[in-house]
Protein backbone atom coordinates (compact mmCIF):
# COMPACT_ATOMS: atom_id res chain seq x y z
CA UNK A 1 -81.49 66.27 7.78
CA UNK A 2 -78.40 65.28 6.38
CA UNK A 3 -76.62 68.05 7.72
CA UNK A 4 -77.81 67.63 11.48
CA UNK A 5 -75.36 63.92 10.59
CA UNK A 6 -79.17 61.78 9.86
CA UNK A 7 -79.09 58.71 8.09
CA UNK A 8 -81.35 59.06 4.93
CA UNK A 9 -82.87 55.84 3.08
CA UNK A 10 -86.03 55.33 0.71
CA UNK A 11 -89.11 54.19 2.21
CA UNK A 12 -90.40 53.74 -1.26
CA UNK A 13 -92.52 56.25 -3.72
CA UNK A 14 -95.74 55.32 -3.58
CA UNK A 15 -96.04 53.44 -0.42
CA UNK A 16 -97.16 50.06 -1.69
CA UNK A 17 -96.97 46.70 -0.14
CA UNK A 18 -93.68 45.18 -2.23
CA UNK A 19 -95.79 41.79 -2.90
CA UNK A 20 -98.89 43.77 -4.62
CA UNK A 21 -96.49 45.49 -6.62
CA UNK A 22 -94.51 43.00 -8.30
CA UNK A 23 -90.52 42.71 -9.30
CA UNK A 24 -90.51 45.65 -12.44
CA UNK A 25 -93.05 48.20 -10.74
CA UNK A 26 -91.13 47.49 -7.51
CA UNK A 27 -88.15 48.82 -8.73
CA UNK A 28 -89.73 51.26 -10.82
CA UNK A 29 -90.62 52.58 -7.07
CA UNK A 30 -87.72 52.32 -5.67
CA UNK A 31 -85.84 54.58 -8.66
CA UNK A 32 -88.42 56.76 -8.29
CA UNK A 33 -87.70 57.15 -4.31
CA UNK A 34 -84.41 57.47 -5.26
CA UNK A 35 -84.64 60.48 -7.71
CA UNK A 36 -86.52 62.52 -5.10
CA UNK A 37 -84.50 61.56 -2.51
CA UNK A 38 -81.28 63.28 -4.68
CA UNK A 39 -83.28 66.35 -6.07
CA UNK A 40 -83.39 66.84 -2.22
CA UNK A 41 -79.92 66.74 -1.51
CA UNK A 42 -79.99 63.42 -0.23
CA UNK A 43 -77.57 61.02 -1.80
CA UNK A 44 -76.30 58.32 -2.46
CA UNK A 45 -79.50 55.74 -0.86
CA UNK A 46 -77.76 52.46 0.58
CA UNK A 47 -80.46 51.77 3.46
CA UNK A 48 -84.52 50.94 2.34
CA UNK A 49 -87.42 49.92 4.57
CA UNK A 50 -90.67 48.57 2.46
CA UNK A 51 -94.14 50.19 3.60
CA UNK A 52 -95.56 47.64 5.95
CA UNK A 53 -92.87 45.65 6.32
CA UNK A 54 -93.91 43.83 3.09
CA UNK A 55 -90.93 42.22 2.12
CA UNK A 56 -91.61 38.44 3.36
CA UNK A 57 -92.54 35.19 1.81
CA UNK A 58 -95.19 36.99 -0.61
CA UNK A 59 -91.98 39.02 -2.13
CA UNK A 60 -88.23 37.04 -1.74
CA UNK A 61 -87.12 38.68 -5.13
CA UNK A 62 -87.08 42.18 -3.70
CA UNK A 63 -83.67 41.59 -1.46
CA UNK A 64 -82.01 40.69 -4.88
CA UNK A 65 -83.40 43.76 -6.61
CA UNK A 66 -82.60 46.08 -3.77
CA UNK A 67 -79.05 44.46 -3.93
CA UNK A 68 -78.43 45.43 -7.35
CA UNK A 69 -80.48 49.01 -6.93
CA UNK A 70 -77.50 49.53 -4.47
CA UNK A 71 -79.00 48.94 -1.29
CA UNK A 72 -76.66 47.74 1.49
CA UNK A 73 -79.46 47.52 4.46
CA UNK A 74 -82.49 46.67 4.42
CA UNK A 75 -84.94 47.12 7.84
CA UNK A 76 -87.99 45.30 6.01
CA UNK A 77 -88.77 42.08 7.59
CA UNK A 78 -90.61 41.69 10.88
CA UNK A 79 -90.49 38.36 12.78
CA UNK A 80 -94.47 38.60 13.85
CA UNK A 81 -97.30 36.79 11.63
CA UNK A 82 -99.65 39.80 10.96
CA UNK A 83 -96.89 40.88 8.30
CA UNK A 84 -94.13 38.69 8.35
CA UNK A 85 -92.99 35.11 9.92
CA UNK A 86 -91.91 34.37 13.51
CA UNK A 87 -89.09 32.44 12.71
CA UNK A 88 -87.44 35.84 10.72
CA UNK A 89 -84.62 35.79 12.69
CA UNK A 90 -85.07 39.12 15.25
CA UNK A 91 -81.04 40.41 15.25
CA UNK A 92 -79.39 41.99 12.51
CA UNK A 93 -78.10 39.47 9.98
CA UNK A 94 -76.69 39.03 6.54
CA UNK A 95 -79.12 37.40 3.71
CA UNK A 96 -77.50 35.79 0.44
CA UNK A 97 -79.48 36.75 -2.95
CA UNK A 98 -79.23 36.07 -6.05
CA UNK A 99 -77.72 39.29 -6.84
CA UNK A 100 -75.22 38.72 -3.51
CA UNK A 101 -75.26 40.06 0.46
CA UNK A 102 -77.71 42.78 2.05
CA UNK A 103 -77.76 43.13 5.65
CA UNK A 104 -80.80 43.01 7.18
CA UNK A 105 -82.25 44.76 10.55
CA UNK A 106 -85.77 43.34 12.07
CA UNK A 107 -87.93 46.16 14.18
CA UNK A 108 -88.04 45.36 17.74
CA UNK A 109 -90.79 42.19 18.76
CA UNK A 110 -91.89 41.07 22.47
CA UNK A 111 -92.94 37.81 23.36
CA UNK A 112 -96.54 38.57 25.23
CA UNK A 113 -99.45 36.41 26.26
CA UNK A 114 -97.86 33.21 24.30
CA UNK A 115 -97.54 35.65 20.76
CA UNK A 116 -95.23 37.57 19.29
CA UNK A 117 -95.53 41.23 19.87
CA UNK A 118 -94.47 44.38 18.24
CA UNK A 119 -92.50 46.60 20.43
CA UNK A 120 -90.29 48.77 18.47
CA UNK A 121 -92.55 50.33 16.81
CA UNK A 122 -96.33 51.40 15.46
CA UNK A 123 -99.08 50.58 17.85
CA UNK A 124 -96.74 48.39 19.43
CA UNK A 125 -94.23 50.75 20.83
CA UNK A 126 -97.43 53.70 21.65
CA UNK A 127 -98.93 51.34 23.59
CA UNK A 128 -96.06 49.90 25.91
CA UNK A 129 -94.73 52.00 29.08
CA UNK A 130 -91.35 53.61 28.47
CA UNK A 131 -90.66 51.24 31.13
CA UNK A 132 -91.55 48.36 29.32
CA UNK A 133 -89.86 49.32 26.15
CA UNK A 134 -86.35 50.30 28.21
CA UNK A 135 -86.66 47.06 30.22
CA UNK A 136 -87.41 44.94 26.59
CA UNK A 137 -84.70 46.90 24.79
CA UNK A 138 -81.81 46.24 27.83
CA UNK A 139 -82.84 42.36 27.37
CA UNK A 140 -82.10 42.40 23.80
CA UNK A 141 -78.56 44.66 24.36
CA UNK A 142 -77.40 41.48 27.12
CA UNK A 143 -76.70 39.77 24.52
CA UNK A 144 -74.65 41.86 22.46
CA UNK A 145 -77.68 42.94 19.93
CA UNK A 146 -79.47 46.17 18.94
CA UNK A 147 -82.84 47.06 18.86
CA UNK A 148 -84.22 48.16 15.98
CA UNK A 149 -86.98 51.34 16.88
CA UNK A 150 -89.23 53.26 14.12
CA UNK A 151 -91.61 55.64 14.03
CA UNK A 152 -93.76 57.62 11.57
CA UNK A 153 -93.44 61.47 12.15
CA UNK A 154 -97.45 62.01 11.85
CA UNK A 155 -96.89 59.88 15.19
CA UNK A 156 -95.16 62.93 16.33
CA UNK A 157 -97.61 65.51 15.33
CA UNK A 158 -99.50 67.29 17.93
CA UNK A 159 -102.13 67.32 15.93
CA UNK A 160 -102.23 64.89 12.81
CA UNK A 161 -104.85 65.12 10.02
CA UNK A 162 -107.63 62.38 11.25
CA UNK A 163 -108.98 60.82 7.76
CA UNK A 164 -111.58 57.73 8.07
CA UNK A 165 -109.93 54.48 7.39
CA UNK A 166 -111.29 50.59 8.11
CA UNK A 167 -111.13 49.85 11.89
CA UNK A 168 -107.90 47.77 11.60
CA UNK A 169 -105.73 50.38 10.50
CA UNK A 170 -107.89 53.25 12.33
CA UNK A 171 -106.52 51.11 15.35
CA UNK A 172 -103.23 51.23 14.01
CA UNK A 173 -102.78 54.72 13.31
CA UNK A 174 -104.42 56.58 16.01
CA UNK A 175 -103.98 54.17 19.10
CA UNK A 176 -102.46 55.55 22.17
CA UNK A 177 -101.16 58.73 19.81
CA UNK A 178 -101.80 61.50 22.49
CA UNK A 179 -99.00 62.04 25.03
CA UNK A 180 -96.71 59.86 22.59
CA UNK A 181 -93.91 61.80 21.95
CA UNK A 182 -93.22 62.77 25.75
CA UNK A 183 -93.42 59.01 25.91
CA UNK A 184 -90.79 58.49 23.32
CA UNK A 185 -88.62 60.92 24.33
CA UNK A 186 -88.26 59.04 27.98
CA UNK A 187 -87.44 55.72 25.85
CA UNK A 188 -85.01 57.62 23.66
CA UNK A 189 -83.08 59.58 26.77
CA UNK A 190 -83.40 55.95 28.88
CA UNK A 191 -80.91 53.42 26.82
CA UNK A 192 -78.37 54.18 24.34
CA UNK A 193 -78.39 54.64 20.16
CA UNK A 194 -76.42 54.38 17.76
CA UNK A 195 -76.60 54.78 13.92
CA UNK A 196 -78.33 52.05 11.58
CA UNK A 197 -75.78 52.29 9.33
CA UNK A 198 -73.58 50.43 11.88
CA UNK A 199 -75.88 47.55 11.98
CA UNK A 200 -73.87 46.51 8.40
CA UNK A 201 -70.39 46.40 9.85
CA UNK A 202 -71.38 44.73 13.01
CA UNK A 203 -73.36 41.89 11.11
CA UNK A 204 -70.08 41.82 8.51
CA UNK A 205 -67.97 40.92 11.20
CA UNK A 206 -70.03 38.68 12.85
CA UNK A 207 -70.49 36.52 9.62
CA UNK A 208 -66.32 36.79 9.16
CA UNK A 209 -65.96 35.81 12.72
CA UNK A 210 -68.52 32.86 12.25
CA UNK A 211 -66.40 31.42 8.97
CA UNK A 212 -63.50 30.87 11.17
C-alpha cells in the first residue's frame, strides 16, 4: 500500500471502543497497532482513527496520549449523538491537550429530517445516492472545507463472511452492502480527493492565519 503512495495509520489492535478500554490499555493498543503496522513495512504511524469513533466525552485523555504516542491526526470524533456530540465541530480543526496540538478530521454528517446524519461513511454513505453524497460533499467544498469519507474494505467484498450479530449492528454492517462498491466508485470518480495527510497543514495555517 505504501508503495502505490497510500497513507497508512493505526486503527487500533484489538478494535475496542477507547472509553471501555481505559488510558494504560489504550495505549497498550495503540503500541501494539504500531508494531504490526512496522513489521509490515509500514512506518512511521502519525494518523489514528479509534474503532467506532469512540474518542468523545467518555474518553478526552486519549488526544493527549495519541499526542505523545506521536500521532499528528486524528479522524476519531463524529459530530452525531449515536457516538459522539453534535456540536463536535464538522471541519478539520486543531485541538489543544495536555500533551500539546493534534489535528483533528470529523467523517462526513448530513443534516436530515431535523437530525444529524452520517454521510461519509458506514450505513450512512451505503444508503445515500451517489447523487446525494456528490451534491452533500460539493456543499461542504463551497466553503473552502473537505469532506472526510471512510469505508471498511469487508464493505467492498463481493462476498463478505455473514456472522450473526444483535440487530443494531446487523443493520449496520450489512445494510444496502450489495451493488456498493459500483456505488462508491461513481462518488469517488464524481468530486475531487486529496490526501488526509493534508488536512494537518491546511488546519495549521488556518489556526496561524486566525492569530493574526
Amino acid at each position: 500500500m505504501r508503495a502505490a503512495r497510500h497513507e497508512i495509520g493505526s486503527h487500533s489492535y484489538s478494535h475496542q471502543r477507547v472509553y471501555e478500554l481505559g488510558p494504560d490499555a489504550f495505549r497498550d493498543d495503540f503500541r501494539k497497532s504500531v508494531r504490526a503496522l512496522a513489521a509490515a513495512g509500514a512506518a512511521p504511524i502519525t494518523m489514528f482513527r479509534a474503532p467506532e469513533w469512540s474518542i468523545n466525552d467518555r474518553s478526552p485523555w486519549a488526544l493527549a496520549t495519541l499526542v505523545e504516542e506521536g500521532v499528528e491526526l486524528d479522524a476519531s470524533m463524529a459530530p452525531i449523538r449515536i457516538v459522539g456530540d453534535v456540536t463536535y465541530p464538522r471541519y478539520p480543526h486543531r485541538r489543544h491537550t495536555a500533551a500539546g496540538l493534534i489535528t483533528e478530521v470529523p467523517p462526513l454528517v448530513s443534516d436530515r429530517l431535523g437530525q444529524v446524519m452520517p454521510m461519509g461513511w458506514g450505513w450512512g454513505l451505503r444508503m445515500s445516492s451517489p447523487r446525494r453524497v456528490l451534491r452533500e460533499i460539493e456543499a461542504v467544498n463551497r466553503f473552502g472545507l473537505p469532506a472526510l469519507l471512510a469505508v471498511h474494505p469487508w464493505e467492498l467484498d463481493p462476498d463478505p463472511p455473514r456472522v450473526r450479530l444483535p440487530a443494531a449492528l446487523r443493520f449496520a454492517h450489512y445494510f444496502r452492502l450489495s451493488g456498493f462498491r459500483e456505488r462508491l466508485r461513481q462518488i469517488v470518480g464524481g468530486a475531487a480527493f486529496g490526501c488526509i495527510g493534508d488536512m494537518a497543514l491546511i488546519s495549521s495555517i488556518r489556526e496561524r492565519i486566525r492569530e493574526r
